[in-house]
Protein backbone atom coordinates (compact mmCIF):
# COMPACT_ATOMS: atom_id res chain seq x y z
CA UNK A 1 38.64 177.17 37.94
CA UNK A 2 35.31 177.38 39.78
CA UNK A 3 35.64 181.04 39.35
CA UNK A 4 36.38 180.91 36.10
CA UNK A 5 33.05 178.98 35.80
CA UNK A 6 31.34 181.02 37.58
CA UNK A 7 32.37 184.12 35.78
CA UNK A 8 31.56 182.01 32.30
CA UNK A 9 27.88 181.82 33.65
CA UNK A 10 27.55 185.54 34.41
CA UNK A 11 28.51 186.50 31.15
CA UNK A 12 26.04 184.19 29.51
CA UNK A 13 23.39 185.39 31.48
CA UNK A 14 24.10 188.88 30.71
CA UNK A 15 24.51 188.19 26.85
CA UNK A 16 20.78 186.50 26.94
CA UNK A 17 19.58 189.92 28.71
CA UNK A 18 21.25 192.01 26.62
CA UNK A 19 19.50 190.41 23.42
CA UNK A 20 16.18 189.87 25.57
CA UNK A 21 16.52 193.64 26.08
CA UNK A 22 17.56 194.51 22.53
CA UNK A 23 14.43 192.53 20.99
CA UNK A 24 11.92 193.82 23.47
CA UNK A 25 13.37 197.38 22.13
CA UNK A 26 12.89 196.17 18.73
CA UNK A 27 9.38 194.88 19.49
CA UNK A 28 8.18 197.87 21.32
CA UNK A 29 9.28 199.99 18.18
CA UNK A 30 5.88 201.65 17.13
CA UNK A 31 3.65 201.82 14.32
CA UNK A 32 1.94 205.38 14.67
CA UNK A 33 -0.95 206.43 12.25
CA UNK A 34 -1.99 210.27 12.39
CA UNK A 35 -5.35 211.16 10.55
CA UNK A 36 -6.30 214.76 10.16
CA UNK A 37 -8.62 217.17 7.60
CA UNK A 38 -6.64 218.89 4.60
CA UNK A 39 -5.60 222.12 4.16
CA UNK A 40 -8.29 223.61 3.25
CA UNK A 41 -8.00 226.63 5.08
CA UNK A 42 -5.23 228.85 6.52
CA UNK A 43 -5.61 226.83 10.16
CA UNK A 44 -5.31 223.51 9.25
CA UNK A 45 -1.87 223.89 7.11
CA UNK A 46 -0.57 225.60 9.87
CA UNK A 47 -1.47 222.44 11.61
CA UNK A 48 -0.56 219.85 9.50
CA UNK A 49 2.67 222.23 9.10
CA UNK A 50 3.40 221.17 13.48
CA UNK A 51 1.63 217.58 12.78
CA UNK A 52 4.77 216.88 10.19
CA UNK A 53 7.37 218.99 12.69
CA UNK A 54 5.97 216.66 15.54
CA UNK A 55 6.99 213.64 13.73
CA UNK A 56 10.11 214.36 12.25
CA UNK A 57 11.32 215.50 15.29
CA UNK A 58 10.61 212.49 17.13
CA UNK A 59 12.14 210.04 13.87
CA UNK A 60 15.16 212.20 14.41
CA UNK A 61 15.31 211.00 18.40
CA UNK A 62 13.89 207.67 17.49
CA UNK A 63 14.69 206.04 13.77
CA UNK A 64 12.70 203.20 14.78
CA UNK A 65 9.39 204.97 14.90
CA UNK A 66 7.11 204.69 12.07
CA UNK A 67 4.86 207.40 10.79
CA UNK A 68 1.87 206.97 8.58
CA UNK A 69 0.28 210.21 8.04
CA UNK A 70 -2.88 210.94 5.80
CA UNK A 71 -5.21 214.20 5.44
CA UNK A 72 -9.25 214.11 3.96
CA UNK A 73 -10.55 216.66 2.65
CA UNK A 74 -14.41 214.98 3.44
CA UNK A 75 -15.10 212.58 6.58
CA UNK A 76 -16.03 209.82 4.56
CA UNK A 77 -12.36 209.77 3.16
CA UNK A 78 -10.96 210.02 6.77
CA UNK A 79 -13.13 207.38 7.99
CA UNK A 80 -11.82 205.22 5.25
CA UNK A 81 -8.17 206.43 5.99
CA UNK A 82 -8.79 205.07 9.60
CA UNK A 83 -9.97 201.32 8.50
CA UNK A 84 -6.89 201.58 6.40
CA UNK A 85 -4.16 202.78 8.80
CA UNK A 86 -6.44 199.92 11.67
CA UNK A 87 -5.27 197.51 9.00
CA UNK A 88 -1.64 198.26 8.49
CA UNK A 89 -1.42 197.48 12.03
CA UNK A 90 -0.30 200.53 13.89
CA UNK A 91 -0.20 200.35 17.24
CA UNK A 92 -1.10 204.44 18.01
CA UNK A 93 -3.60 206.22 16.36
CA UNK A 94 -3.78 210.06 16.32
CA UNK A 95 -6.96 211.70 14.93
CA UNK A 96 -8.12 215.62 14.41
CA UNK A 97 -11.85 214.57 13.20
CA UNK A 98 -13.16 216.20 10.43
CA UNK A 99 -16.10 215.80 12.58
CA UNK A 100 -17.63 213.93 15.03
CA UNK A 101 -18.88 211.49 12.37
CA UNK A 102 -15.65 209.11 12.38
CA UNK A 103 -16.45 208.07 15.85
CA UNK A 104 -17.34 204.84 15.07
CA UNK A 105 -14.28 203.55 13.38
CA UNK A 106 -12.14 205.47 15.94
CA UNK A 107 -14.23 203.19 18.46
CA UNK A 108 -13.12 200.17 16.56
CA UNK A 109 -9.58 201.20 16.98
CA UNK A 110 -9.99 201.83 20.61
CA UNK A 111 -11.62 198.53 20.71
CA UNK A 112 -9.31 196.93 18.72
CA UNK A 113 -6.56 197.93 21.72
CA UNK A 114 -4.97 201.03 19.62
CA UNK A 115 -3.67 203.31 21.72
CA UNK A 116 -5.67 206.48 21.32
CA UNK A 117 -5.19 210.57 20.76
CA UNK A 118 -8.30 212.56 19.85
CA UNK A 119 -7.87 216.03 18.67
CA UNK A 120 -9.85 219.18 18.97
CA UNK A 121 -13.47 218.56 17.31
CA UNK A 122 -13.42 215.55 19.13
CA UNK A 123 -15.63 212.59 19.29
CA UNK A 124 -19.36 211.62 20.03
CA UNK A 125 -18.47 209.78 22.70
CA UNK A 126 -15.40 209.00 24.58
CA UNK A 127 -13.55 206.27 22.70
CA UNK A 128 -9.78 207.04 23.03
CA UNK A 129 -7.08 206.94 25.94
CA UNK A 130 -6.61 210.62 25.55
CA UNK A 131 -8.28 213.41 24.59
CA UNK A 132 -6.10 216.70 23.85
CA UNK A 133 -7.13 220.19 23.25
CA UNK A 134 -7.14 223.88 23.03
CA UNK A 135 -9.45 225.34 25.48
CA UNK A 136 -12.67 226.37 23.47
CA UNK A 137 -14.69 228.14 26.56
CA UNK A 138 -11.59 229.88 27.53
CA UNK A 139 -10.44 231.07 23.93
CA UNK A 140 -13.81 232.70 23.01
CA UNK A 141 -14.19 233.84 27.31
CA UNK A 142 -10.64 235.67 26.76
CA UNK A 143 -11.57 237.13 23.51
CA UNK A 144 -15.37 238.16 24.69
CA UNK A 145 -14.37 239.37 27.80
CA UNK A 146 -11.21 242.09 25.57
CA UNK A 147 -14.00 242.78 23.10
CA UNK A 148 -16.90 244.02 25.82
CA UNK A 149 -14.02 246.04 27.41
CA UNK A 150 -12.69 247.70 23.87
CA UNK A 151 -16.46 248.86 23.14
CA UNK A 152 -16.63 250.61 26.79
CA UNK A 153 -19.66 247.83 27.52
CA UNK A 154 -21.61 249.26 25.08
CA UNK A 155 -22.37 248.29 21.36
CA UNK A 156 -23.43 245.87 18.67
CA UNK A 157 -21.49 243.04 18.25
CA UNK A 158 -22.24 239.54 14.98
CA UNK A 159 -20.66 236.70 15.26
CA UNK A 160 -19.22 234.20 12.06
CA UNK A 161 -19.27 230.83 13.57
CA UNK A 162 -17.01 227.47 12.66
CA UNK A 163 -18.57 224.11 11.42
CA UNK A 164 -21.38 222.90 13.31
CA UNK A 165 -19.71 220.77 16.16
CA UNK A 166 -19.22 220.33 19.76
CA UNK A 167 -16.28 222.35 20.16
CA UNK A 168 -18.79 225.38 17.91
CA UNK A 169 -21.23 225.08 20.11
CA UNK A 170 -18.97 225.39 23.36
CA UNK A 171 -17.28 228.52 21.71
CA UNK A 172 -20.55 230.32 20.76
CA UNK A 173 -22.33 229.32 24.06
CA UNK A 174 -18.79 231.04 25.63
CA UNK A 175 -19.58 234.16 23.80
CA UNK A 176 -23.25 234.88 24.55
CA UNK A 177 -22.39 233.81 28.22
CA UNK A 178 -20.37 236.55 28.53
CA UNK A 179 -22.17 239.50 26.72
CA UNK A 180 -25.34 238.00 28.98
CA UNK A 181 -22.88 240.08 31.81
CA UNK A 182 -23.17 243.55 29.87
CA UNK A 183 -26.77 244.54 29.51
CA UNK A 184 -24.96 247.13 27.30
CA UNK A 185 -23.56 244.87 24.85
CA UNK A 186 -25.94 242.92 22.23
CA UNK A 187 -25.27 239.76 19.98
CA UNK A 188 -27.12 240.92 16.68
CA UNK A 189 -26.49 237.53 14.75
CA UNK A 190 -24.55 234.36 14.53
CA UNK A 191 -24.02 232.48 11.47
CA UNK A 192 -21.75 229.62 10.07
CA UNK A 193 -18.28 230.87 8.43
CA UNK A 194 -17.53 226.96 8.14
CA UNK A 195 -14.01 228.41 9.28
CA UNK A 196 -13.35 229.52 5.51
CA UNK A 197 -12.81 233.15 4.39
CA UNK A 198 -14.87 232.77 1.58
CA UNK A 199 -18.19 231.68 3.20
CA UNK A 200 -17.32 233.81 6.03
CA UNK A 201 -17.14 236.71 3.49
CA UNK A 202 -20.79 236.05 2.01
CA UNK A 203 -21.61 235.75 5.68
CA UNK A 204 -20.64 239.26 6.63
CA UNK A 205 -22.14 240.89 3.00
CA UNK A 206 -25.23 239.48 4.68
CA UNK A 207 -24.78 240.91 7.79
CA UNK A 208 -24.07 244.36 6.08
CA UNK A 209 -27.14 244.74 4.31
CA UNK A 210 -28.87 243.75 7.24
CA UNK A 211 -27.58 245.37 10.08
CA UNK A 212 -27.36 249.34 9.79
CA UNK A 213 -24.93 249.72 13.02
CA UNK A 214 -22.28 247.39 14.00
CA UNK A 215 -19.54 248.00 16.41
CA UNK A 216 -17.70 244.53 16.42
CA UNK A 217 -17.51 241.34 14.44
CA UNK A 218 -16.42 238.12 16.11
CA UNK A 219 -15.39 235.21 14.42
CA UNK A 220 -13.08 233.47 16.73
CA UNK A 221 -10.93 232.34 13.85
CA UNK A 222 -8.35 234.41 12.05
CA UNK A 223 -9.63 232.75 8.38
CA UNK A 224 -12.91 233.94 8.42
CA UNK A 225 -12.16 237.23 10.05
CA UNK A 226 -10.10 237.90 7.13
CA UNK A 227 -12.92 237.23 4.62
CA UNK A 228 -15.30 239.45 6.92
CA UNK A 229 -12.46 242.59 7.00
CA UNK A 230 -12.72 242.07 3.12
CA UNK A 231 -16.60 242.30 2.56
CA UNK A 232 -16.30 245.18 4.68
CA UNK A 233 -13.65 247.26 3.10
CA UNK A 234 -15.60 246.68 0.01
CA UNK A 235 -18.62 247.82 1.52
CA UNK A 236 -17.13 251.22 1.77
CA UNK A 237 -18.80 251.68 5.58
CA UNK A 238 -17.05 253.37 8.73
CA UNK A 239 -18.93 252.22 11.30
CA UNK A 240 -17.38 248.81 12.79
CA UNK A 241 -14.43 249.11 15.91
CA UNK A 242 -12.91 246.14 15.70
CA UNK A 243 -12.94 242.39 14.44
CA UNK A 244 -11.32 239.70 16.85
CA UNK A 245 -10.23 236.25 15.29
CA UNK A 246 -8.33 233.74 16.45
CA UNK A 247 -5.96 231.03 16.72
CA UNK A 248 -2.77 233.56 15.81
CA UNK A 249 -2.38 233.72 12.13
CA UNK A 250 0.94 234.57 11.04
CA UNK A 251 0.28 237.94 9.02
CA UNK A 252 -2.28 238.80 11.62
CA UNK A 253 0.07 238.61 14.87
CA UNK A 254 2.67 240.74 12.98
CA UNK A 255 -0.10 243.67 12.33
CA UNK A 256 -0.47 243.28 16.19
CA UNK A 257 3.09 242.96 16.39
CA UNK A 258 3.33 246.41 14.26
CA UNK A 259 0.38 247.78 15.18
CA UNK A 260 -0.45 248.52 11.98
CA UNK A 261 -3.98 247.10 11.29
CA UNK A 262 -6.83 249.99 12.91
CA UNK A 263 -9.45 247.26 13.36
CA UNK A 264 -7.20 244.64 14.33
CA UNK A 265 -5.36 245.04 17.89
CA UNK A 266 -5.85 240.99 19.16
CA UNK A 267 -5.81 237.59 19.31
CA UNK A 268 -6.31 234.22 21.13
CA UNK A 269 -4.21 231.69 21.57
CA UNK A 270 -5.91 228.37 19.74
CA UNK A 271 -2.15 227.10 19.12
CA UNK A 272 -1.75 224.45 15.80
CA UNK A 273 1.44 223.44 17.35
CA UNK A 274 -1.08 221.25 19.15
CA UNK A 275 -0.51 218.56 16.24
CA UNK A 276 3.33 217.99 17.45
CA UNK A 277 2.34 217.67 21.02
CA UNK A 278 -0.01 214.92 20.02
CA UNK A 279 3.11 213.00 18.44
CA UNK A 280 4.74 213.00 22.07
CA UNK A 281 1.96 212.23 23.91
CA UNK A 282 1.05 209.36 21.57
CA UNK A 283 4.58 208.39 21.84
CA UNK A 284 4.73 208.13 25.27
CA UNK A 285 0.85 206.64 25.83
CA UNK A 286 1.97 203.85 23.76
CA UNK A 287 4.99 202.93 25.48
CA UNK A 288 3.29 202.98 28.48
CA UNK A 289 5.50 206.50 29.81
CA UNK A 290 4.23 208.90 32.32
CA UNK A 291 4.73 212.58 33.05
CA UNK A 292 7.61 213.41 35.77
CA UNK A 293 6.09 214.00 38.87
CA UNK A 294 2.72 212.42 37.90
CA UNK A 295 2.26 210.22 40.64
CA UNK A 296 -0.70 208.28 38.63
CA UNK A 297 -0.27 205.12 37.23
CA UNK A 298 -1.59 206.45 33.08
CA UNK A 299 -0.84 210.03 31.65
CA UNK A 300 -4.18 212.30 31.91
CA UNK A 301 -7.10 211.09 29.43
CA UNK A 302 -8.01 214.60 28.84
CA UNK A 303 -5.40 217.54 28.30
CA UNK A 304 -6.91 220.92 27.84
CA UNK A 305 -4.59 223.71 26.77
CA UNK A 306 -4.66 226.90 28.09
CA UNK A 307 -5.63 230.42 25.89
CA UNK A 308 -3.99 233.02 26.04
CA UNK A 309 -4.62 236.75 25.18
CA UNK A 310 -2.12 238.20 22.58
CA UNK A 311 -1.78 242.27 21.79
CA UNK A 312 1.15 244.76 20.93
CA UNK A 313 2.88 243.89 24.29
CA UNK A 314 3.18 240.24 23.92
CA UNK A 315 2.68 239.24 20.30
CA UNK A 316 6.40 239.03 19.06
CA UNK A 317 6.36 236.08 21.96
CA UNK A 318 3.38 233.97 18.98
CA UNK A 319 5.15 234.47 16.17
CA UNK A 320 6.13 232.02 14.14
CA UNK A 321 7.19 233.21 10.66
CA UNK A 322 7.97 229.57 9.34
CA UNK A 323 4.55 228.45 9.36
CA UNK A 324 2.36 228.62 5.80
């Protein structure tokens, strides 16, 4: 009988852990709010396109995740959108900035003990948990470094920058660092594309009236090197080598892939599936998981991903037909 008892108590014990343990699953079940630019050119759907793979991946593993996703197309709006999804009470916030403006209500959801991912453009100052993203000196490094070699060391090269911000400034900085190395190689311009073909198309008009020699255009971004390709196949001239972009357009990595584009023979890495390896490391940040083999306490605050250099031989490897 006093075993009997015994064995009683043990089972009530266990039942009270078990629905301790189920509740404190329930409770832990997270609220995540993802903020990001819209579409408004070819990159960012391809983002957003990962961003929404990220998530319904992880719904599929874990029903009891909640996902409240918004896009702006101005940083006012995404500002707002961030006092919204602060007041819906989610308990992660992800955030690609339209710029560096929306770091003070990003703050406030730091503050406010939000677990937080910032993206790519980044913030003013450094008021998240983590901080993930491609690796801007080494993307426009790589792509520099294949351009000076394609031109033999010698020859004119204009750039079409991105959207005044940090990560901008770090790219173009990257750039003129490394054609500083070739005495042989000079920068002729650099102007803002606002990473949008059609700006980036006026942009190179520009530079065609002004410059009577080119040898390469850089723009570091596969967008506005398509608007640039345009304004010069309109222009009727022979004279330019190549034009490099970036971040691994769809269309473009198949003429790579084909090698079926004369001016176009590369590409660097500046992946968009970034936005669905935020989800999991804002998944795991907020639940207070770590990296196997990470013998620290917190995952990394900063995760920099690595470029890499794409031509004919490995381009098939970066191609993802499914994305927009």
């Amino acid at each position: 009988m006093k075993k009997f008892g015994i064995l009683l108590l043990a089972v009530f014990i266990l039942g009270i852990f078990c629905m301790g343990w189920t509740s404190n699953a329930t409770a832990e079940s997270l609220k995540i709010g993802y903020s990001m630019p819209a579409a408004t050119h070819g990159y960012m759907a391809r983002a957003i396109y990962w961003a929404k793979k990220g998530m319904a991946d992880w719904k599929a593993k874990d029903p009891s995740l909640e996902f409240l996703f918004v896009t702006a197309d101005n940083v006012t709006k995404q500002a707002n959108d961030i006092e919204d999804l602060i007041q819906k009470g989610i308990n992660a916030l992800i955030v690609f900035p339209f710029d560096a403006s929306v770091t003070s209500v990003v703050e406030k959801a730091y503050k406010a003990g939000i677990y937080v991912l910032v993206m790519d453009r980044g913030t003013s100052k450094p008021v998240y948990d983590m901080y993930l993203s491609n690796d801007d000196e080494g993307y426009t490094r790589t792509g520099m470094e294949w351009l000076s070699k394609q031109l033999d060391y010698q020859g004119n090269v204009v750039i079409i920058e991105g959207i005044p911000t940090p990560i901008n400034t770090v790219r173009v900085d990257s750039i003129k660092k490394v054609a500083a190395q070739y005495p042989g190689v000079k920068i002729l311009d650099s102007q803002p594309g606002d990473w949008n073909k059609q700006k980036a198309l006026a942009v190179m008009e520009n530079y065609l009236q002004k410059y009577k020699k080119i040898d390469a255009v850089y723009t570091a971004d596969d967008d506005m090197m398509l608007g640039a390709l345009q304004a010069y196949r309109e222009s009727g001239r022979k004279d330019i080598k190549h034009f490099l972009g970036g971040g691994c357009d769809k269309n473009v990595i198949k003429w790579i892939m084909d090698d079926s584009h004369p001016l176009v023979k590369a590409n660097v890495t500046y992946p968009p599936d970034q936005c669905a390896t935020a989800v999991s490391l804002a998944v795991m940040g907020a639940q207070g998981k770590n990296f196997e083999g990470l013998y620290q306490k917190k995952l990394p605050i900063r995760i920099i991903l690595s470029a890499e250099l794409v031509t004919k031989a490995n381009a098939e490897a970066y191609y993802f037909p499914e994305e927009p």
